[in-house]
N, C-alpha and C. Protein backbone atom coordinates (compact mmCIF):
# COMPACT_ATOMS: atom_id res chain seq x y z
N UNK A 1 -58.25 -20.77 2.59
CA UNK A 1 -58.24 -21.25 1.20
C UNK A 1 -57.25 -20.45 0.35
N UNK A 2 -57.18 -18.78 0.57
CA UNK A 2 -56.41 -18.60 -0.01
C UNK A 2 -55.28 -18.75 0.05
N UNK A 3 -54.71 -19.00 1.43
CA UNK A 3 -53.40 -19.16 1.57
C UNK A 3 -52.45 -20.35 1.40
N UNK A 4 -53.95 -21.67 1.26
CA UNK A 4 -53.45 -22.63 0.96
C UNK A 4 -52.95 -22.99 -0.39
N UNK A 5 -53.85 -22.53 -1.50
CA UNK A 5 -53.41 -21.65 -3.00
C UNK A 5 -52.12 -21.19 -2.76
N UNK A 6 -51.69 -20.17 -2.69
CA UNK A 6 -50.46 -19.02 -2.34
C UNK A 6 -49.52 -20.04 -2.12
N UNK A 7 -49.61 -21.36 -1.43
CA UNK A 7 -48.82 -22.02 -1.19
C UNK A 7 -48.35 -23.06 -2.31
N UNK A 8 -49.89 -23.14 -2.82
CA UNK A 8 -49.63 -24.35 -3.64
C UNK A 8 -48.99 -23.58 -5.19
N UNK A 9 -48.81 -22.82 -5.27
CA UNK A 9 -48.90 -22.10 -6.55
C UNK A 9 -47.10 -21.30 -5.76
N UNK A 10 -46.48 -21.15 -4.64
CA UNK A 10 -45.32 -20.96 -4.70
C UNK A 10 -44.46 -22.31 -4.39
N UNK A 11 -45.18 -23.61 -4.33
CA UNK A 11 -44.71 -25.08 -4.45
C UNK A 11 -44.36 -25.46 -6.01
N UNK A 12 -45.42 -25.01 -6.70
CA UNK A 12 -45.23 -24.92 -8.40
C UNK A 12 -44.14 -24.18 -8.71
N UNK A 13 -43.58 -23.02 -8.49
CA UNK A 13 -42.78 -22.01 -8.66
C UNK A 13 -41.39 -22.73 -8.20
N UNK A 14 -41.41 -23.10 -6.75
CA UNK A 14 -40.12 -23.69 -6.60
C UNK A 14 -39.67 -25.13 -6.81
N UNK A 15 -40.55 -25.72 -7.63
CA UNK A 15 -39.84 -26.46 -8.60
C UNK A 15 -39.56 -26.48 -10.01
N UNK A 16 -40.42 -25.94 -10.86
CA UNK A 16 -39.83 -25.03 -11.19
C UNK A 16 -38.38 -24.25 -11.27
N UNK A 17 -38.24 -23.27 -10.46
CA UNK A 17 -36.84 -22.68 -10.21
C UNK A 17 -35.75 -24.22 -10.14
N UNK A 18 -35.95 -24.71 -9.61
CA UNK A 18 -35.12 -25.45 -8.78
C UNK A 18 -34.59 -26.82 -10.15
N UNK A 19 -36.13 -27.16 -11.23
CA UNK A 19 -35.59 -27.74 -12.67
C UNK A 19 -34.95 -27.15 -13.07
N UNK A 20 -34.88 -25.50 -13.38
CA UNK A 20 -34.39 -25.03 -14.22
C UNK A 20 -33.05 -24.36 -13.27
N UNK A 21 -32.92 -23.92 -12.26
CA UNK A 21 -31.12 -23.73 -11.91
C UNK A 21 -30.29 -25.23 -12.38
N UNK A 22 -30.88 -26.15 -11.88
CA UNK A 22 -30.17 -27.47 -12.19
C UNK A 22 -29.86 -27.82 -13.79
N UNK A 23 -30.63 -27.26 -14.50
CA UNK A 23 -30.61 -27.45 -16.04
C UNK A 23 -29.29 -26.32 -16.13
N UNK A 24 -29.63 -25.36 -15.72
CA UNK A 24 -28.88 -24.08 -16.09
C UNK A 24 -27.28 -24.32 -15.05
N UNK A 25 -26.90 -25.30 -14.32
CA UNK A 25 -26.01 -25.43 -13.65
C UNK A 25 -25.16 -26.68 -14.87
N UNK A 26 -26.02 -27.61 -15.04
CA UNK A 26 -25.26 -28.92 -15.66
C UNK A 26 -24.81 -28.22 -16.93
N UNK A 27 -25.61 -27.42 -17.84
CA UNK A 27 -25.51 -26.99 -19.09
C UNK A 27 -24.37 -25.62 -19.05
N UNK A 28 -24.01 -24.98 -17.90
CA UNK A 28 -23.25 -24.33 -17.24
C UNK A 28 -21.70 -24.95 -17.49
N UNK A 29 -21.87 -26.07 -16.71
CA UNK A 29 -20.49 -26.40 -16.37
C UNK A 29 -20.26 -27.58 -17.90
N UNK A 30 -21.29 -27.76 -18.79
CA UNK A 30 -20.91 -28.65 -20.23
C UNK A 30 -19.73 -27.52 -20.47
N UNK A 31 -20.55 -26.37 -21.06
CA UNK A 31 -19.66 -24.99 -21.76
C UNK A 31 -18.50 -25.26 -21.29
N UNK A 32 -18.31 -24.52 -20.10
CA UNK A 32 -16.74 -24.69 -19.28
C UNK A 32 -16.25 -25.80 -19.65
N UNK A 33 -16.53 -26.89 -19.95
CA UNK A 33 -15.73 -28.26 -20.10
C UNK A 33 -14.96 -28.25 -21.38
N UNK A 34 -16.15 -27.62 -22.56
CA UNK A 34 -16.19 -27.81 -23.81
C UNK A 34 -15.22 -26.63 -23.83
N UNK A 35 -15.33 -25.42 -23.13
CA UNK A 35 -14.43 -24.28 -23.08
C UNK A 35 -12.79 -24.95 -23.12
N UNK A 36 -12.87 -25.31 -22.20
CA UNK A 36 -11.13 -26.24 -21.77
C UNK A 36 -10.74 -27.31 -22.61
N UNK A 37 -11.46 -27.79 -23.24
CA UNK A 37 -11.29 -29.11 -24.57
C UNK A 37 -10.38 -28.29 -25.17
N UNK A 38 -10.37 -26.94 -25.81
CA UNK A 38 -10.20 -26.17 -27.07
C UNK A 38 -8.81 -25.99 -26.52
N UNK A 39 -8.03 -25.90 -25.08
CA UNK A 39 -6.54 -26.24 -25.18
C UNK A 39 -6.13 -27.20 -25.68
N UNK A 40 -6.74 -28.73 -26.17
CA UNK A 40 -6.41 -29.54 -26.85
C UNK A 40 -6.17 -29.46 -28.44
N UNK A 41 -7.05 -28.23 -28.67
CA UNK A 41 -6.42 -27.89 -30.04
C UNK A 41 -4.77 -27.65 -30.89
N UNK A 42 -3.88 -28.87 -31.69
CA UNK A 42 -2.74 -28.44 -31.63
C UNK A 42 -2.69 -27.12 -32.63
N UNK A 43 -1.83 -25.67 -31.93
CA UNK A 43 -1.66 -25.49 -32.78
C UNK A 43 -0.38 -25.28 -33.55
N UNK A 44 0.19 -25.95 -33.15
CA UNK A 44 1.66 -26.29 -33.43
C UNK A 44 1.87 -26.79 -35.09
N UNK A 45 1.15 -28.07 -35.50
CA UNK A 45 1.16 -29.12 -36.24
C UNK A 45 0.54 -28.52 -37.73
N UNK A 46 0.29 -29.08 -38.12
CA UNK A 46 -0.02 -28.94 -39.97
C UNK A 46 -1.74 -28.79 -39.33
N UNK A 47 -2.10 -28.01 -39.99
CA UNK A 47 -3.21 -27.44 -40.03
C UNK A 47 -3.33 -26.08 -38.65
N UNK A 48 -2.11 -25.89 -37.72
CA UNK A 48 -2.28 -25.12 -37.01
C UNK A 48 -2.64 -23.65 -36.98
N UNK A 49 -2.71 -23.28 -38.36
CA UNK A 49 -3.45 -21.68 -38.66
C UNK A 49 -4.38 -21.91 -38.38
N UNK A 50 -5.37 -23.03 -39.06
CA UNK A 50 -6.79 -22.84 -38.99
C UNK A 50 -7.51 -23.38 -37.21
N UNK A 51 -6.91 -24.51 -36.67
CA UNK A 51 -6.79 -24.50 -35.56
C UNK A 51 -6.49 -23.61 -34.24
N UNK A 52 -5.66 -22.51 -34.80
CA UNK A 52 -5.42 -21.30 -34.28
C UNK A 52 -6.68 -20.43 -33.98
N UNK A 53 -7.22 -20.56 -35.40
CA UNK A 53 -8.49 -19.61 -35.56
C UNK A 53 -9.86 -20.10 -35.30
N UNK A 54 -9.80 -21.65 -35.17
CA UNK A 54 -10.90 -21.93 -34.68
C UNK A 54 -10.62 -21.84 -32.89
N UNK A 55 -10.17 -22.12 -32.26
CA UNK A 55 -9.37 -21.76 -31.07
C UNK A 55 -10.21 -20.75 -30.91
N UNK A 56 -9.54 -19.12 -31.59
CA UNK A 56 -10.13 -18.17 -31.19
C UNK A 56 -12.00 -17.59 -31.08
N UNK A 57 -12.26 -18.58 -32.04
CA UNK A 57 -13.41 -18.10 -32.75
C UNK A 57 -14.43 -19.05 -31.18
N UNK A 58 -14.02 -20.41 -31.06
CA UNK A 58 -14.50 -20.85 -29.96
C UNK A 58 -14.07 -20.33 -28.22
N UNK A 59 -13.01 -19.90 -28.23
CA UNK A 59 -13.02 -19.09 -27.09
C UNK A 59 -14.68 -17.45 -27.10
N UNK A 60 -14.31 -17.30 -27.98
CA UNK A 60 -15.50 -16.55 -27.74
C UNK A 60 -16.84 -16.47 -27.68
N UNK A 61 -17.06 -17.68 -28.17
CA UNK A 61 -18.42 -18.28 -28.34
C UNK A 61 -18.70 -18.91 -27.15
N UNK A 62 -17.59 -19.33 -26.68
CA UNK A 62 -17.99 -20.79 -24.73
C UNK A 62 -17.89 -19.67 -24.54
N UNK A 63 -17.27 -18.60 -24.35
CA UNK A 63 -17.00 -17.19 -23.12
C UNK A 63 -18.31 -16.53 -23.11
N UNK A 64 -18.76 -16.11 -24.65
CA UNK A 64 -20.05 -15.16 -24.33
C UNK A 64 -21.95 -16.19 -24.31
N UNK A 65 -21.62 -17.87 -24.44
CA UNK A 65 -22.39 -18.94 -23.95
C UNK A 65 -22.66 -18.85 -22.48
N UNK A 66 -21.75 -19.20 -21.85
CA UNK A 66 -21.25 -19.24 -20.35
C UNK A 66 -22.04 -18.02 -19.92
N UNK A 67 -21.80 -16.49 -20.09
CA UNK A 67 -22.57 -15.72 -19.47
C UNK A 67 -23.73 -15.15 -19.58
N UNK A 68 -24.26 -15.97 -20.84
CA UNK A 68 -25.54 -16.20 -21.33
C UNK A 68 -26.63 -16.86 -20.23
N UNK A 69 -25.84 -17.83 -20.11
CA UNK A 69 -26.35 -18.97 -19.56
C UNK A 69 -26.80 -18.99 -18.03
N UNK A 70 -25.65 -18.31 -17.48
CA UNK A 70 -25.46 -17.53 -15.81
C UNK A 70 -26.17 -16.73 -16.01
N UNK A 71 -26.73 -15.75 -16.69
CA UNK A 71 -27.30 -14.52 -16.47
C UNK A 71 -29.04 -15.04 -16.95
N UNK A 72 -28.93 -15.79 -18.04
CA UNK A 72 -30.71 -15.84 -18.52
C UNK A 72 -31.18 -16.86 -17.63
N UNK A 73 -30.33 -17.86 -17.50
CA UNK A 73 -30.76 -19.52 -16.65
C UNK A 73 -30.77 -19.71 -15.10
N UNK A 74 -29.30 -19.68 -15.20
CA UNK A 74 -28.72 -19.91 -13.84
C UNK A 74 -29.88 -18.96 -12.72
N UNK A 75 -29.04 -17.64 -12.72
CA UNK A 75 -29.31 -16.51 -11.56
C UNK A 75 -30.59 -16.71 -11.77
N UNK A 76 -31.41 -16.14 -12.67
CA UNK A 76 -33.37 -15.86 -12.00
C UNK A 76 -33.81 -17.48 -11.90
N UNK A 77 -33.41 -18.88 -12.06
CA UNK A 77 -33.51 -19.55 -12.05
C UNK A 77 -33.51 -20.01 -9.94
N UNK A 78 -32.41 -19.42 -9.62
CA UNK A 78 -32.07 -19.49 -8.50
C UNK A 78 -32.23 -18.63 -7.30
N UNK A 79 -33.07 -17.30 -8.50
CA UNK A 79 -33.90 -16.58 -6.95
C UNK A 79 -35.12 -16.81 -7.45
N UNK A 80 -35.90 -17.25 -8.21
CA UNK A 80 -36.97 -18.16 -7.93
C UNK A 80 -37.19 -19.40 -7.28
N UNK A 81 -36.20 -20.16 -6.65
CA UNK A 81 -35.98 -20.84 -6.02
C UNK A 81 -36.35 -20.54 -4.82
N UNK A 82 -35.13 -19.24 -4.50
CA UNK A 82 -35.31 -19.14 -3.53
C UNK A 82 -36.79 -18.22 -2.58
N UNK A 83 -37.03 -17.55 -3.81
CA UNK A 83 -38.00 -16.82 -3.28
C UNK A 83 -39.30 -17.47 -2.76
N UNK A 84 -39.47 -18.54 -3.83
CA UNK A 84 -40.83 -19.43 -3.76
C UNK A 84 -40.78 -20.23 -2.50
N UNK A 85 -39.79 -20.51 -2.10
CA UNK A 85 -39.07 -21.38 -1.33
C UNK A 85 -39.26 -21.05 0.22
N UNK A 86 -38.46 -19.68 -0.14
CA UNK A 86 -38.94 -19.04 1.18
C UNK A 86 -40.55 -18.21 1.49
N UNK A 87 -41.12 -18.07 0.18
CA UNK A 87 -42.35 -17.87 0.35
C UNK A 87 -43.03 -18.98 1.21
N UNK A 88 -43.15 -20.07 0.92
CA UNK A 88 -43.72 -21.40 1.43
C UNK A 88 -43.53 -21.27 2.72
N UNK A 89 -42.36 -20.96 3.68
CA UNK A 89 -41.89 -21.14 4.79
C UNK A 89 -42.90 -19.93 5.43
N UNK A 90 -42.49 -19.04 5.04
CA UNK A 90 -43.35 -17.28 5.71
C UNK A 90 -45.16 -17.52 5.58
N UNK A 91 -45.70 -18.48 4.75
CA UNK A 91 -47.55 -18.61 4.62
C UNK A 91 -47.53 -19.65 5.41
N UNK A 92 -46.24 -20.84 5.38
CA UNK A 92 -46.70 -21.81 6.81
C UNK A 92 -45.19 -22.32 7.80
N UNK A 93 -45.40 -21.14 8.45
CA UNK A 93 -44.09 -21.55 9.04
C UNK A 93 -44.13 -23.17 10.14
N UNK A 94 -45.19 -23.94 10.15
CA UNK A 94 -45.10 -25.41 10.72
C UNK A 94 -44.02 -26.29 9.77
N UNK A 95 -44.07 -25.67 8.54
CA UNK A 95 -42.54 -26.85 7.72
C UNK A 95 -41.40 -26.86 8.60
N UNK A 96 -41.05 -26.01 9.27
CA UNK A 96 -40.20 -25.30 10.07
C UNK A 96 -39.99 -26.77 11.51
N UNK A 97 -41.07 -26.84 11.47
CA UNK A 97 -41.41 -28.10 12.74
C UNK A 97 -42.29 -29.44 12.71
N UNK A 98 -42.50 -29.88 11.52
CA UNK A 98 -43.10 -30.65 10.81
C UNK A 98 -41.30 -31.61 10.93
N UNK A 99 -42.27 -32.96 11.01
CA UNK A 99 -41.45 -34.10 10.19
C UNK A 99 -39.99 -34.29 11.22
N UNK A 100 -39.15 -35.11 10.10
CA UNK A 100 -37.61 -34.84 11.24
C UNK A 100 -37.29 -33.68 11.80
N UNK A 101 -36.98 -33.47 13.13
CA UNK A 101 -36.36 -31.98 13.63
C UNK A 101 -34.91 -31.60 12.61
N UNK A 102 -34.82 -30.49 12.57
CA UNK A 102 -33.95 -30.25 11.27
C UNK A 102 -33.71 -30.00 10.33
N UNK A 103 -34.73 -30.82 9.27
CA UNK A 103 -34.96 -31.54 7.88
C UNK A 103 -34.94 -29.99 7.04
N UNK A 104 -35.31 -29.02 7.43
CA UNK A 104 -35.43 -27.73 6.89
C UNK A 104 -34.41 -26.99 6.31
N UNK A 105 -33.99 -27.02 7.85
CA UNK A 105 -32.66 -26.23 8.06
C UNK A 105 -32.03 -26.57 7.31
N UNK A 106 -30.97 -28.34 7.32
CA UNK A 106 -30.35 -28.84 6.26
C UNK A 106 -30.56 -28.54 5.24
N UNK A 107 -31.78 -28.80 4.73
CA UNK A 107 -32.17 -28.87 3.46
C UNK A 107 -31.53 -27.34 2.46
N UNK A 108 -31.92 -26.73 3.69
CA UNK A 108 -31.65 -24.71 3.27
C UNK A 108 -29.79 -24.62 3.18
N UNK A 109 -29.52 -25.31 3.93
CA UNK A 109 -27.91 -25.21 4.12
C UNK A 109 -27.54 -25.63 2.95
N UNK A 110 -27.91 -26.75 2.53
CA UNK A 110 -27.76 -27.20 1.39
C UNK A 110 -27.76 -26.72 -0.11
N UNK A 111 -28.87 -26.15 0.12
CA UNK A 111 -29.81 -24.92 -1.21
C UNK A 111 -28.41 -23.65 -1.07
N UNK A 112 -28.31 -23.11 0.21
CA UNK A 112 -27.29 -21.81 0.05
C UNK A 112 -25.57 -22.94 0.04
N UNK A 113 -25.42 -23.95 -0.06
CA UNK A 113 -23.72 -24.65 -0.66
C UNK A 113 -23.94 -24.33 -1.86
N UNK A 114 -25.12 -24.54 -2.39
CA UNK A 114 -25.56 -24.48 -4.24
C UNK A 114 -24.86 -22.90 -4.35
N UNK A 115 -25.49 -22.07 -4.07
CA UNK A 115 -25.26 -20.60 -4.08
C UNK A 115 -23.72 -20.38 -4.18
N UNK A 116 -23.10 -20.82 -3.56
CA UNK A 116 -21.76 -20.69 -2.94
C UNK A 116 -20.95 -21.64 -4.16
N UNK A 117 -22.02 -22.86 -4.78
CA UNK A 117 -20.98 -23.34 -5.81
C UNK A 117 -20.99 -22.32 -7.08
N UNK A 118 -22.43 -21.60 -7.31
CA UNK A 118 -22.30 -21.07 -8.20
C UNK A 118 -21.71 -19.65 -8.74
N UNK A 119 -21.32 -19.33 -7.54
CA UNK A 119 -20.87 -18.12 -7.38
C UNK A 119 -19.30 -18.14 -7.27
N UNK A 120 -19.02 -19.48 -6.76
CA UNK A 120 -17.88 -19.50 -6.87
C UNK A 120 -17.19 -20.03 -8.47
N UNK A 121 -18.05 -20.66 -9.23
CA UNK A 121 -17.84 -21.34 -10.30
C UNK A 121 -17.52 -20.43 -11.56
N UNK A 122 -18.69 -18.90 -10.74
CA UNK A 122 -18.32 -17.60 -11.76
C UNK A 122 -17.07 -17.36 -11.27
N UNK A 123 -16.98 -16.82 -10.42
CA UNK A 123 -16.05 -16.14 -10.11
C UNK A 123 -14.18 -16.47 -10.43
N UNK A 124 -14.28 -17.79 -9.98
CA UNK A 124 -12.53 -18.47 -9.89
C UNK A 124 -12.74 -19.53 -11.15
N UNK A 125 -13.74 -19.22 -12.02
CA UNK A 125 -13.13 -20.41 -12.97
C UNK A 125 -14.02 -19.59 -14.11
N UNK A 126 -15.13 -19.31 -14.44
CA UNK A 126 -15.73 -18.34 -15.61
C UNK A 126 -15.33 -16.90 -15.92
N UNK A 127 -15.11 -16.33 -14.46
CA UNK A 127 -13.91 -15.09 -15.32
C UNK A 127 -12.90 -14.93 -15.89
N UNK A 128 -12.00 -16.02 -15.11
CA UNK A 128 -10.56 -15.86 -15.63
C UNK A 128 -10.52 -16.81 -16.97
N UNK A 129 -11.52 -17.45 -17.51
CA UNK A 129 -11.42 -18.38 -18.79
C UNK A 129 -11.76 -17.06 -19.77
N UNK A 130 -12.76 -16.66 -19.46
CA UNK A 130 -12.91 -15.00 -20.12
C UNK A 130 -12.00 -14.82 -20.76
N UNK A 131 -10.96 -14.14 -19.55
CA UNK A 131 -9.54 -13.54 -20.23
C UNK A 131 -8.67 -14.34 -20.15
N UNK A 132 -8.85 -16.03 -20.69
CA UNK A 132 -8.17 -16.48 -21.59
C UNK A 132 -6.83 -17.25 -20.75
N UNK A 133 -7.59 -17.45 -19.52
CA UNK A 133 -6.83 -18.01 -18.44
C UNK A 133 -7.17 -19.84 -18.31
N UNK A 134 -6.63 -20.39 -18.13
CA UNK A 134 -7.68 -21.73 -17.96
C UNK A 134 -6.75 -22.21 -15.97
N UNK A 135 -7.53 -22.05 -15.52
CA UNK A 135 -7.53 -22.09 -14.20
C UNK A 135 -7.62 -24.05 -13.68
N UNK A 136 -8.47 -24.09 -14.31
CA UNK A 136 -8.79 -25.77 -14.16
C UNK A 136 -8.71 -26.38 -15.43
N UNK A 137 -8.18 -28.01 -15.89
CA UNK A 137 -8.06 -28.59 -16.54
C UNK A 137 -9.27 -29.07 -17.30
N UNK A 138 -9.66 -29.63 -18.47
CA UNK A 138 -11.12 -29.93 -18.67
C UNK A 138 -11.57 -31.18 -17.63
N UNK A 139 -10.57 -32.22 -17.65
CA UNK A 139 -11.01 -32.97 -16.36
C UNK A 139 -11.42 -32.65 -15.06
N UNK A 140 -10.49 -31.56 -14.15
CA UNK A 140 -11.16 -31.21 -12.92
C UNK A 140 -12.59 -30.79 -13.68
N UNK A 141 -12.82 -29.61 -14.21
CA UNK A 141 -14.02 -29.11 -15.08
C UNK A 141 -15.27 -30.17 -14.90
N UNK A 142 -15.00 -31.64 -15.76
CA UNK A 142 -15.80 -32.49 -15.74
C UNK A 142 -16.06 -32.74 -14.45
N UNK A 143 -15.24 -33.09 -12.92
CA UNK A 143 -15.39 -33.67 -12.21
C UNK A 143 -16.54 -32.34 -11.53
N UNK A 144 -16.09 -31.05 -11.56
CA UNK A 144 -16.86 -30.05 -11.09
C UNK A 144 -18.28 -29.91 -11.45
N UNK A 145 -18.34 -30.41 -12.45
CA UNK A 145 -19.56 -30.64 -13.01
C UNK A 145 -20.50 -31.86 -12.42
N UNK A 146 -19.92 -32.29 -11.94
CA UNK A 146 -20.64 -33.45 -10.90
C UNK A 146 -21.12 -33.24 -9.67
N UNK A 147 -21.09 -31.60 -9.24
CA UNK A 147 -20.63 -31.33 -7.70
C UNK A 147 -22.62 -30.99 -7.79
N UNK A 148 -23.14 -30.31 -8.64
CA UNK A 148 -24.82 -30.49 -8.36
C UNK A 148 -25.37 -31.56 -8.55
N UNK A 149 -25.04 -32.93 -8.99
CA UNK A 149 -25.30 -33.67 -8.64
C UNK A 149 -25.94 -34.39 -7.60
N UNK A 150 -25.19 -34.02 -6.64
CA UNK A 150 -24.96 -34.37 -4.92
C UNK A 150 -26.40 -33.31 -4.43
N UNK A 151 -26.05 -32.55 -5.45
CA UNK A 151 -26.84 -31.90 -4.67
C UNK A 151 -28.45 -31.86 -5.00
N UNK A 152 -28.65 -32.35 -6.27
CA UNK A 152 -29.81 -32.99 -7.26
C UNK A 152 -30.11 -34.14 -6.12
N UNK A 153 -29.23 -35.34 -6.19
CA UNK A 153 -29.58 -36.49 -5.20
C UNK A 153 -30.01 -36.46 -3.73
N UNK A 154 -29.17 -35.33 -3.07
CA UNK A 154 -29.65 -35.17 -1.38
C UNK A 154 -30.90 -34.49 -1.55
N UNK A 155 -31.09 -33.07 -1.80
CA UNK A 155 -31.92 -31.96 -1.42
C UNK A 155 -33.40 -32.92 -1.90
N UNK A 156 -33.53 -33.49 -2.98
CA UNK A 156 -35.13 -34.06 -3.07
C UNK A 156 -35.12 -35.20 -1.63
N UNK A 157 -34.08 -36.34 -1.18
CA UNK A 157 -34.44 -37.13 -0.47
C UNK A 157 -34.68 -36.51 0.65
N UNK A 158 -34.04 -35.16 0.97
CA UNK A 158 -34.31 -34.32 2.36
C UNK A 158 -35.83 -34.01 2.63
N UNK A 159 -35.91 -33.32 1.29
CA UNK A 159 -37.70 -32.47 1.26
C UNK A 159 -38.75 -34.30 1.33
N UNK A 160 -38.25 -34.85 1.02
CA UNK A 160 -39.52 -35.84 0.68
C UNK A 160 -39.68 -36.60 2.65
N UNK A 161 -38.44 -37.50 2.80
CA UNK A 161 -38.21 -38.05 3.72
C UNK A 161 -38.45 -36.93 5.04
N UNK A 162 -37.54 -35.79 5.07
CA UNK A 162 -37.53 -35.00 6.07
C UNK A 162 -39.41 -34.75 6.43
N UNK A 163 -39.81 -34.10 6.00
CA UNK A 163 -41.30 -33.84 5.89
C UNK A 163 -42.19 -35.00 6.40
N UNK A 164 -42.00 -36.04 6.24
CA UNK A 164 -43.10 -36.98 6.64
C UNK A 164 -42.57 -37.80 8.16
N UNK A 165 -41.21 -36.78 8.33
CA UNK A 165 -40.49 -37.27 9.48
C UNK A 165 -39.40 -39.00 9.58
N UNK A 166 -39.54 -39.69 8.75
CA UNK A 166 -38.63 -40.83 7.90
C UNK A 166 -37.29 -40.27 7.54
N UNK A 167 -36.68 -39.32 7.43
CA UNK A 167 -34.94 -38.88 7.49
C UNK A 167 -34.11 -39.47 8.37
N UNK A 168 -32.98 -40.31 8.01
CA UNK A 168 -32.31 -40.56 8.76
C UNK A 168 -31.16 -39.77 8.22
N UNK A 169 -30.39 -39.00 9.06
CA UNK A 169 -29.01 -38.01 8.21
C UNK A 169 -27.94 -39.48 8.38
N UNK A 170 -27.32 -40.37 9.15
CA UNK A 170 -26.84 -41.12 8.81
C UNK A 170 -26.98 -42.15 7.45
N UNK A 171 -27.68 -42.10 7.00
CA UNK A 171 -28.14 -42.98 5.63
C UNK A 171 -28.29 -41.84 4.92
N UNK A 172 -28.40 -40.25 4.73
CA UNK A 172 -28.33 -39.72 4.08
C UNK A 172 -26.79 -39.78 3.51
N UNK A 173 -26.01 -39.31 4.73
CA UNK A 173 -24.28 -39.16 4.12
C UNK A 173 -24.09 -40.27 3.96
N UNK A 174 -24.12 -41.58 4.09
CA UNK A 174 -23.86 -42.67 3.53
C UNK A 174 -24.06 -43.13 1.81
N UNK A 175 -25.50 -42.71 1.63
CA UNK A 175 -26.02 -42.66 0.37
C UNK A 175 -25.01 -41.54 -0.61
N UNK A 176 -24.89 -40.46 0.17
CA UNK A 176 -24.40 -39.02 -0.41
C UNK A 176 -22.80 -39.96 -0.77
N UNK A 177 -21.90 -40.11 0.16
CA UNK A 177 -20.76 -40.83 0.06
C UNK A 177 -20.52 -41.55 -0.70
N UNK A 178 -21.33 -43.05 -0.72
CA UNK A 178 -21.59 -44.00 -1.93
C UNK A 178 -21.86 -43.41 -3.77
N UNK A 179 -22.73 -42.54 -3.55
CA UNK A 179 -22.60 -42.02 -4.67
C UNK A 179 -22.03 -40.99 -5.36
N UNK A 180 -21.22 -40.17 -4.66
CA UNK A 180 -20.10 -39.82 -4.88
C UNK A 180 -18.99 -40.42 -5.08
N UNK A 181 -19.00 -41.36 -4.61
CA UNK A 181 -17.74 -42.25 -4.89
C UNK A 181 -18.10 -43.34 -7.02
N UNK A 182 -19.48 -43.64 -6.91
CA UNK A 182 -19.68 -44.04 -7.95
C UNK A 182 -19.79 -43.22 -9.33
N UNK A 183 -19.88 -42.10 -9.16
CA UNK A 183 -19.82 -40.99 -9.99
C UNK A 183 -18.39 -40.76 -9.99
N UNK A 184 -17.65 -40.46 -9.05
CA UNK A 184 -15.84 -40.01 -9.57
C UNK A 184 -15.15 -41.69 -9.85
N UNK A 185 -15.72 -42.23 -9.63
CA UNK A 185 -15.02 -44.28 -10.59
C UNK A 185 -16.13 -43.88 -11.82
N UNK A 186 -16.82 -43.65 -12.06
CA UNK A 186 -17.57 -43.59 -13.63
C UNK A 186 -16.98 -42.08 -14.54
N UNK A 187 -16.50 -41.22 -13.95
CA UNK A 187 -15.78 -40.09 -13.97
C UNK A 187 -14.34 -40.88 -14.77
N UNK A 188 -13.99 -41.48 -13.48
CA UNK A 188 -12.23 -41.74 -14.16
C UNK A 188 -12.41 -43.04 -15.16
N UNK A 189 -13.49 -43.56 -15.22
CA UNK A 189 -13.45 -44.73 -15.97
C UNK A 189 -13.44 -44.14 -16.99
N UNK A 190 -14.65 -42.87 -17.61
CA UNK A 190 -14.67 -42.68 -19.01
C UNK A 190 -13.50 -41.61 -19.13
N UNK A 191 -12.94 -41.40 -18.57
CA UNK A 191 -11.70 -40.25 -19.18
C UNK A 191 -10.44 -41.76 -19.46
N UNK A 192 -10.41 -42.65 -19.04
CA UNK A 192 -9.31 -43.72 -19.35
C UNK A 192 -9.66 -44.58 -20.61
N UNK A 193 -11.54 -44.22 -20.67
CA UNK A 193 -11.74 -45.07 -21.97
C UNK A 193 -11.79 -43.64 -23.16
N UNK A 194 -11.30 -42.62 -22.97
CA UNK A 194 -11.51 -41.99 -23.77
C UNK A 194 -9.68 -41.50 -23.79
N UNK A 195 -8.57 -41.52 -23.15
CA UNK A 195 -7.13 -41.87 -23.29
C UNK A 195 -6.80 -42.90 -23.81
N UNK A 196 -7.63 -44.12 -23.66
CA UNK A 196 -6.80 -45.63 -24.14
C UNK A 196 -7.32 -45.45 -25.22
């Protein structure tokens, strides 16, 4: 009994974690977007002092947002994830062999690509905007911002399907594919209705 508790109460926890990295990932990569807009500021043209200075005043505000956001949201967001996560596995390690053969593993591979986006997202695109670098365009930005998505859409159909043994990974990457593809045509559609 108790351990079935322990379980159910680190099932609560890792979703939980797992709402809130995803909140703290999308709201993550808005900043950065909204960060890179502010090269669109002219400041060339008639009004370019004050444009100048709003420029500056918003570089520092997306810069010290951004590591707000990574540090209060993101990160404990994402070792509660993981911890709860892997708690669940260590009180019943049968998830392990339950359901589709696999379904776990993937699922985990999946959870640590997340890791790897977000770490990489600090690293090669939130530091160097810091110091005032813009590494990526606000468009790539937007499109990057789509990349947890994929990962919002697979990782629940894994845990649900995988588990009751109903996973097919061929109709997973198919699904994954398809909607990736409908997200970067809804991607380029609104950046052409927002050029024309």
């Amino acid at each position: 009994m108790v351990i079935s508790n322990l379980i159910l109460i680190a099932k609560a926890l890792h979703v939980v974690g797992f709402i809130s990295w995803f909140a703290g990932l999308f709201y993550l990569g808005r900043v950065l977007v909204n960060h890179a807009d502010t090269e669109n500021l002219d400041i060339t043209g008639p009004g370019g002092d004050r444009n100048r200075l709003k420029k500056e005043i918003l570089h520092e505000e997306y810069t010290a947002t951004a590591a707000r956001v990574y540090r209060i949201i993101v990160n404990p967001a994402m070792m509660i994830t993981w911890v709860a996560g892997l708690t669940m596995i260590a009180l019943n390690p049968g998830y392990l062999m339950a359901g589709t053969p696999g379904w776990l593993i993937v699922k985990l591979l999946f959870v640590l690509l997340m890791v790897v986006y977000q770490v990489y997202t600090r690293r090669r695109i939130m530091v160097p905007m810091a110091t005032g670098e813009r590494p990526w365009s606000d468009w790539q930005l937007r499109l990057w911002n789509e990349v947890p998505t994929f990962f919002l859409v697979s990782v629940p159909f894994m845990a649900v399907f995988g588990k009751i043994g109903q996973l097919n990974y061929l109709y997973l990457g198919i699904g994954v594919a398809v909607f990736g593809l409908l997200v970067y045509r809804g991607a380029r559609a609104y950046r052409d209705r927002r050029l024309g």
